[in-house]
PDB file of N, CA and C in Angstrom:
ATOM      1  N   UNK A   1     -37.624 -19.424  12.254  1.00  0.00           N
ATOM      2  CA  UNK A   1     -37.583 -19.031  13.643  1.00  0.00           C
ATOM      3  C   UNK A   1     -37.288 -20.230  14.539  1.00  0.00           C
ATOM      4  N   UNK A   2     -38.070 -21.301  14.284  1.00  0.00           N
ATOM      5  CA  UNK A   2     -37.888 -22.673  15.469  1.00  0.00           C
ATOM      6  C   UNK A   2     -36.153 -23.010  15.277  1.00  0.00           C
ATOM      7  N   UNK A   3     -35.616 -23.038  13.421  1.00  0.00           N
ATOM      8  CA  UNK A   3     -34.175 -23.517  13.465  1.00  0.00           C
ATOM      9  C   UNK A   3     -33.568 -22.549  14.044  1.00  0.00           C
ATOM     10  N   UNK A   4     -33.776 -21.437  13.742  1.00  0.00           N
ATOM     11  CA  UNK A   4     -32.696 -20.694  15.087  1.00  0.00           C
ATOM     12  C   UNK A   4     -32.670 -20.818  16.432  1.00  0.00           C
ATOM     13  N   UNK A   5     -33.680 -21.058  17.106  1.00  0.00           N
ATOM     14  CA  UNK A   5     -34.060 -21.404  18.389  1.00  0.00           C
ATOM     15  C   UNK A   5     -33.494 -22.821  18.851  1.00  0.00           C
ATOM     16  N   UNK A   6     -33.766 -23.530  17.977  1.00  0.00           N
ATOM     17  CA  UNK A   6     -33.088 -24.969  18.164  1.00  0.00           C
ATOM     18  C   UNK A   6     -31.272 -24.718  17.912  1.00  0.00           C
ATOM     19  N   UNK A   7     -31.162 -23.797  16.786  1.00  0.00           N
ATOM     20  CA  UNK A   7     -29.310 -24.134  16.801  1.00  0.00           C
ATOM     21  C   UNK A   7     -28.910 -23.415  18.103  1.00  0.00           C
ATOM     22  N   UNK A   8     -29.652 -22.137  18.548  1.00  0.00           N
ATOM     23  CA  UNK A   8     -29.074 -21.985  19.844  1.00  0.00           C
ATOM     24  C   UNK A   8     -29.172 -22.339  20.538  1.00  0.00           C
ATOM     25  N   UNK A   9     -30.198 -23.552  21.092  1.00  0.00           N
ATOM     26  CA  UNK A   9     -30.256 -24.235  22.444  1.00  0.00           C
ATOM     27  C   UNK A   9     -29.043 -25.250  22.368  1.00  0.00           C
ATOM     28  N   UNK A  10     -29.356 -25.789  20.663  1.00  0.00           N
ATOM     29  CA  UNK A  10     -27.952 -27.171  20.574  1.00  0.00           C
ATOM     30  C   UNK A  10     -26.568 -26.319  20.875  1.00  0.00           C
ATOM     31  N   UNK A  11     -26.262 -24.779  20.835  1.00  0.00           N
ATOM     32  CA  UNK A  11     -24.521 -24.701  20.580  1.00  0.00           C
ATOM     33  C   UNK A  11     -24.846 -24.410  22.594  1.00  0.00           C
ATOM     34  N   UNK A  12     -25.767 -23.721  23.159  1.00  0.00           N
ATOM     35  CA  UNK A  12     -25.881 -23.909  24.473  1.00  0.00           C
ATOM     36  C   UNK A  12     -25.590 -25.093  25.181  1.00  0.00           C
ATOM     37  N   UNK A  13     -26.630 -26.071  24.372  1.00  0.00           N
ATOM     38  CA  UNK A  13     -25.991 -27.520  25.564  1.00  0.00           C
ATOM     39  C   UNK A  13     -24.606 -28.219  25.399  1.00  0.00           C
ATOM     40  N   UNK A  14     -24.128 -27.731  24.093  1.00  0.00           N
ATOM     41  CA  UNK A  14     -22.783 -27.942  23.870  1.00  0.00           C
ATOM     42  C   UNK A  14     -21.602 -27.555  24.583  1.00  0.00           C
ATOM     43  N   UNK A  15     -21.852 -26.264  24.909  1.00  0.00           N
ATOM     44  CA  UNK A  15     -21.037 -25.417  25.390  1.00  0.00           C
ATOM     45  C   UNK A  15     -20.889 -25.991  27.048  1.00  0.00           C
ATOM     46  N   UNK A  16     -22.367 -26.050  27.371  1.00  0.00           N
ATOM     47  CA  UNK A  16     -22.752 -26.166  28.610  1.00  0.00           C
ATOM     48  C   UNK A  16     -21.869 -27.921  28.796  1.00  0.00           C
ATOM     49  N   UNK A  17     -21.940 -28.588  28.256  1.00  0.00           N
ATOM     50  CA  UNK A  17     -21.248 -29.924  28.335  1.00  0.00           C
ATOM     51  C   UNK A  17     -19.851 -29.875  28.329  1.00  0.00           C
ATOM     52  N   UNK A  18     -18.972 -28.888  27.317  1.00  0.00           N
ATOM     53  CA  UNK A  18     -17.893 -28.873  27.248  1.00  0.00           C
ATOM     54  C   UNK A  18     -17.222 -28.372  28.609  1.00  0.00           C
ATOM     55  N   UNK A  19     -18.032 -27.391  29.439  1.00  0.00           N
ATOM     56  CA  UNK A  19     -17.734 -26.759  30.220  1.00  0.00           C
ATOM     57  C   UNK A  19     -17.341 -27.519  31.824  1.00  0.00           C
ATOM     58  N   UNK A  20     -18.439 -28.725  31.642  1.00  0.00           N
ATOM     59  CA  UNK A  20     -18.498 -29.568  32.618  1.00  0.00           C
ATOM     60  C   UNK A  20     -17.640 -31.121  32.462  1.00  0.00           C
ATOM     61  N   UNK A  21     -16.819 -31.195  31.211  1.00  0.00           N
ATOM     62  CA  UNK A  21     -16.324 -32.315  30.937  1.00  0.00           C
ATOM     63  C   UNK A  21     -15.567 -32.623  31.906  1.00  0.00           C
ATOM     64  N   UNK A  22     -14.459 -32.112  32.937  1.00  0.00           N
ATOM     65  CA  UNK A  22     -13.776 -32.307  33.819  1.00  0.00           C
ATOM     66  C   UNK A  22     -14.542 -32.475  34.874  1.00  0.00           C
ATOM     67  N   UNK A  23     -15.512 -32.154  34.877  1.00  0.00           N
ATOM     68  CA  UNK A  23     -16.531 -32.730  36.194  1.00  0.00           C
ATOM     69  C   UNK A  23     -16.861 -34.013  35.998  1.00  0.00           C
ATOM     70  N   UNK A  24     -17.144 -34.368  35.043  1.00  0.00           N
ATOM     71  CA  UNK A  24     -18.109 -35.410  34.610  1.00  0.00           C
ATOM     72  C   UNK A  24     -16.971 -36.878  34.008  1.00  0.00           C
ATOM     73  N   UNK A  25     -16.448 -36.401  33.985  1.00  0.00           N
ATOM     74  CA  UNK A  25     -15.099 -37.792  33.288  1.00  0.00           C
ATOM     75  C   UNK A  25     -14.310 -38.008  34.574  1.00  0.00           C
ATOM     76  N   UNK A  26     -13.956 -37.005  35.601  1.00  0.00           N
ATOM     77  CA  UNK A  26     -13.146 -37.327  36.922  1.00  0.00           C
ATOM     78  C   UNK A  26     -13.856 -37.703  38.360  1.00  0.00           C
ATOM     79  N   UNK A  27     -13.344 -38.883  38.791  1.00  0.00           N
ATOM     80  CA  UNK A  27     -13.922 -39.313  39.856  1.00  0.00           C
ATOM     81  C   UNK A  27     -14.138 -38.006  40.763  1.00  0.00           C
ATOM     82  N   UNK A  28     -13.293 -37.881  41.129  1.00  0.00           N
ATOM     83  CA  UNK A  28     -12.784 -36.358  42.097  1.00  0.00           C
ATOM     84  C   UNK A  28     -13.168 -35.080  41.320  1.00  0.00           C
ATOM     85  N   UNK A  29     -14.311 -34.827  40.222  1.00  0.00           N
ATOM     86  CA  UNK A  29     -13.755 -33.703  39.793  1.00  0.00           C
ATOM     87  C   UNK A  29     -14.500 -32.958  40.273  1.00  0.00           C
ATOM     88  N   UNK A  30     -13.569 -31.186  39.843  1.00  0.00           N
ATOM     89  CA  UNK A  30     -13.581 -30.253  40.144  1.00  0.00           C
ATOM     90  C   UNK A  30     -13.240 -28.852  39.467  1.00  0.00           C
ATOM     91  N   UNK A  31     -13.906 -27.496  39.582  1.00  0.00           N
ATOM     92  CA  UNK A  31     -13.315 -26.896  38.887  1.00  0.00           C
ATOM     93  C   UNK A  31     -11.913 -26.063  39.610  1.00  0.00           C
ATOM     94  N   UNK A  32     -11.173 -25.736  39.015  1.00  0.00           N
ATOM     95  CA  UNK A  32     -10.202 -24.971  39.779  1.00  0.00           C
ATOM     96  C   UNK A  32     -10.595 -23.619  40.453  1.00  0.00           C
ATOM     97  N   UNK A  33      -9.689 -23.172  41.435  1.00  0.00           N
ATOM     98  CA  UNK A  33     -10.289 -22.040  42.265  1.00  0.00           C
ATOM     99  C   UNK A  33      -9.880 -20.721  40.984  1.00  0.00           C
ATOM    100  N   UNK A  34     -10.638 -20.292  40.953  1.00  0.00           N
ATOM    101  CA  UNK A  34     -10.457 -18.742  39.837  1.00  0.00           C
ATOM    102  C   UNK A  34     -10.051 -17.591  40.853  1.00  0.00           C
ATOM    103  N   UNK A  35     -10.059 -18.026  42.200  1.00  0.00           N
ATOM    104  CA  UNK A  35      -9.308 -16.854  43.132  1.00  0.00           C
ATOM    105  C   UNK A  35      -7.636 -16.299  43.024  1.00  0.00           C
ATOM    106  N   UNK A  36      -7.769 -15.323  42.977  1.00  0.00           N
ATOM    107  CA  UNK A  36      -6.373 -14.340  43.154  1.00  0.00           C
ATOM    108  C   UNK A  36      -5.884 -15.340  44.366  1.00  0.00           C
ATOM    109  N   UNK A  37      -5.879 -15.070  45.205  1.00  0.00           N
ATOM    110  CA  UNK A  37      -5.157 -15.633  46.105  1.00  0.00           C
ATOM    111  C   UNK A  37      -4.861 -17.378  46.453  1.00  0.00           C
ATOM    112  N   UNK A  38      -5.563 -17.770  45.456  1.00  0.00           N
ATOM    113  CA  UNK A  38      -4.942 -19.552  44.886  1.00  0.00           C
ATOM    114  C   UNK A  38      -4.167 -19.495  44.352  1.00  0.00           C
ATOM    115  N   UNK A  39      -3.656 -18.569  43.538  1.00  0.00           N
ATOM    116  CA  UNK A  39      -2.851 -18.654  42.135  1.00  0.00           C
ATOM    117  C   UNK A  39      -1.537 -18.570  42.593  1.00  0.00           C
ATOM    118  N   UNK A  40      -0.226 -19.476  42.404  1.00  0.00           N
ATOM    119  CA  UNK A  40       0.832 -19.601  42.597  1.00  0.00           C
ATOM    120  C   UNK A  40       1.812 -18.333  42.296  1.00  0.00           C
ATOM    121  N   UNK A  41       1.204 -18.037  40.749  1.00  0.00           N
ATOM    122  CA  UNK A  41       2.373 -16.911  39.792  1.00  0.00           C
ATOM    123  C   UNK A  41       2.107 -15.699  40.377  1.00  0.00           C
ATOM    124  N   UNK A  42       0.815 -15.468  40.792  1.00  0.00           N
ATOM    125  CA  UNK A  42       0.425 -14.128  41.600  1.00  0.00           C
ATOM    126  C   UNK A  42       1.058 -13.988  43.094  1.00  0.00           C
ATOM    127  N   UNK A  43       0.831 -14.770  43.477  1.00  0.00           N
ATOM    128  CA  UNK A  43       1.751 -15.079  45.170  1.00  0.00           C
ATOM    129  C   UNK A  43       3.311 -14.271  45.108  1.00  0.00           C
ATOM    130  N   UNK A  44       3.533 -15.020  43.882  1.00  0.00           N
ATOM    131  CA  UNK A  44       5.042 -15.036  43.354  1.00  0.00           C
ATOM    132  C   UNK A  44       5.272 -13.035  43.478  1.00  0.00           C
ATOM    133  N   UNK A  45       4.634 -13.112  42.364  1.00  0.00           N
ATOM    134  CA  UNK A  45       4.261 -11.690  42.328  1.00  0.00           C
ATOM    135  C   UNK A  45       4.212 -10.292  43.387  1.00  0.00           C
ATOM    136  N   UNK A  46       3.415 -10.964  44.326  1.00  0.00           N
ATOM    137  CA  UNK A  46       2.532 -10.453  45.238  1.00  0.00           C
ATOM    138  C   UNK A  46       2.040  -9.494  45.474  1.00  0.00           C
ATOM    139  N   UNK A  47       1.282 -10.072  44.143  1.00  0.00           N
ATOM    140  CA  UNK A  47      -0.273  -9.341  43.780  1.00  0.00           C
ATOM    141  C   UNK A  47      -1.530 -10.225  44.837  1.00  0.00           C
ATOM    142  N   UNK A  48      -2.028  -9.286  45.202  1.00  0.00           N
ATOM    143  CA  UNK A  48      -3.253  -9.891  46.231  1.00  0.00           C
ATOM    144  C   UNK A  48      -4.721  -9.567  45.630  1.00  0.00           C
ATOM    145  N   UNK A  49      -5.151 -10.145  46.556  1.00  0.00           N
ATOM    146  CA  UNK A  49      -7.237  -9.580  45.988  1.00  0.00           C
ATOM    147  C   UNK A  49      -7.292  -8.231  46.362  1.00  0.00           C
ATOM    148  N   UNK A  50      -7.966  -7.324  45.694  1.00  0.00           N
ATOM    149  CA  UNK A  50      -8.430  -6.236  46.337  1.00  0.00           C
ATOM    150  C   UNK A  50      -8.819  -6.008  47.622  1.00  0.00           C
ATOM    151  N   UNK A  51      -9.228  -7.203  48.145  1.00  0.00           N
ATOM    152  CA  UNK A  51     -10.221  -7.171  49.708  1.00  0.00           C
ATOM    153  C   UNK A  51      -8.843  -7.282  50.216  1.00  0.00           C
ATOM    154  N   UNK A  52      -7.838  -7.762  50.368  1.00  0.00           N
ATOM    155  CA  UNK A  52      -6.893  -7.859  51.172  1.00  0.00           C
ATOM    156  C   UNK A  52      -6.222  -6.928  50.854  1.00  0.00           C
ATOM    157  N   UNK A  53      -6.055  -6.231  50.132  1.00  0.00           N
ATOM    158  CA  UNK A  53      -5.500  -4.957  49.751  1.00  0.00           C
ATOM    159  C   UNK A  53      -5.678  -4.177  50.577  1.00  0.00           C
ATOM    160  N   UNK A  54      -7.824  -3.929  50.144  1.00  0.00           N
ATOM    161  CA  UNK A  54      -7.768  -2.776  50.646  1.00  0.00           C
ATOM    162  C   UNK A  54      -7.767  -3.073  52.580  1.00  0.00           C
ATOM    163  N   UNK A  55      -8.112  -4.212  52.916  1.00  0.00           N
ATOM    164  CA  UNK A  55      -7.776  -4.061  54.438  1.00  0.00           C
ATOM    165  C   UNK A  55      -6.289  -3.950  55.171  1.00  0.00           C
ATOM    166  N   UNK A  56      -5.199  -3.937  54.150  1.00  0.00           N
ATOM    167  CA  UNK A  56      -4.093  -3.629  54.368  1.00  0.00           C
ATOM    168  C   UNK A  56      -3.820  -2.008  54.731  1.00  0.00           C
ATOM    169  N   UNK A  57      -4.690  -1.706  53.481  1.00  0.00           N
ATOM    170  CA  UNK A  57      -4.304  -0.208  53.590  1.00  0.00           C
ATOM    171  C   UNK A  57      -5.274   0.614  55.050  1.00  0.00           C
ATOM    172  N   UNK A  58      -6.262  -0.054  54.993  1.00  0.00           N
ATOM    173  CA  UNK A  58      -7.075   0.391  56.002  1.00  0.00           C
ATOM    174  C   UNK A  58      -6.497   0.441  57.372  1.00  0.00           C
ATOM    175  N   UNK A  59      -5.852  -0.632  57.949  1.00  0.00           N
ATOM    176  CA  UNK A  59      -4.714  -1.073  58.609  1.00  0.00           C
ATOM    177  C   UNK A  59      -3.358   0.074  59.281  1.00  0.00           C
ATOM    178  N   UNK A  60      -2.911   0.343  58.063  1.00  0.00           N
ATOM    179  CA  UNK A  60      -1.743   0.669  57.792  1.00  0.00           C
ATOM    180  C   UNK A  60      -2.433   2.478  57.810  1.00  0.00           C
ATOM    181  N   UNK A  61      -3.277   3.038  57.694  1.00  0.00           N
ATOM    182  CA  UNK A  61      -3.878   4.291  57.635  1.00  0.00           C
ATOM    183  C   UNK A  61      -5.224   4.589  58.072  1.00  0.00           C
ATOM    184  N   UNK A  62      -4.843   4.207  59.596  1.00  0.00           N
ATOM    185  CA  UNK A  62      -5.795   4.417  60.567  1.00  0.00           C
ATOM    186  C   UNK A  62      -5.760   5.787  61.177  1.00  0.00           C
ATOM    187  N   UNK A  63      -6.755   6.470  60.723  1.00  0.00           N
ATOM    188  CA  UNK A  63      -6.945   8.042  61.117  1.00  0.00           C
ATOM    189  C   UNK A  63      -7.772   8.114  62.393  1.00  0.00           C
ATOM    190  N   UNK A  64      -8.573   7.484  62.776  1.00  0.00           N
ATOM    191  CA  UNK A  64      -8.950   7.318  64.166  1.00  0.00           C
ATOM    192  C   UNK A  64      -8.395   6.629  65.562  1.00  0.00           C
TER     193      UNK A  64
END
């Protein structure tokens, strides 16, 4: 029971380290924005976030 408990905390802090290596090795670091509307290829696209979506449509199909 304790070695299982221990291999999962060790592949946790592992993970947890790997995750932060670009934080931690770069003066400046940072993680990248995971937003729809950062993303260059999506722009391209123009595919948007849902929230801007749906206030487009809200917009655009005003019944009052």
């Amino acid at each position: 029971m304790i070695i299982t408990l221990l291999c999962s905390v060790l592949i946790i802090a592992i993970a947890f380290i790997l995750l932060n290596v670009r934080i931690i090795c770069l003066k400046d670091g940072n993680f990248k924005s995971q937003h729809i509307h950062d993303n260059g290829y999506l722009k391209e696209k123009g595919i948007n976030c849902v929230i801007d979506q749906d206030k487009e449509a809200r917009i655009e199909n005003r019944a009052f």
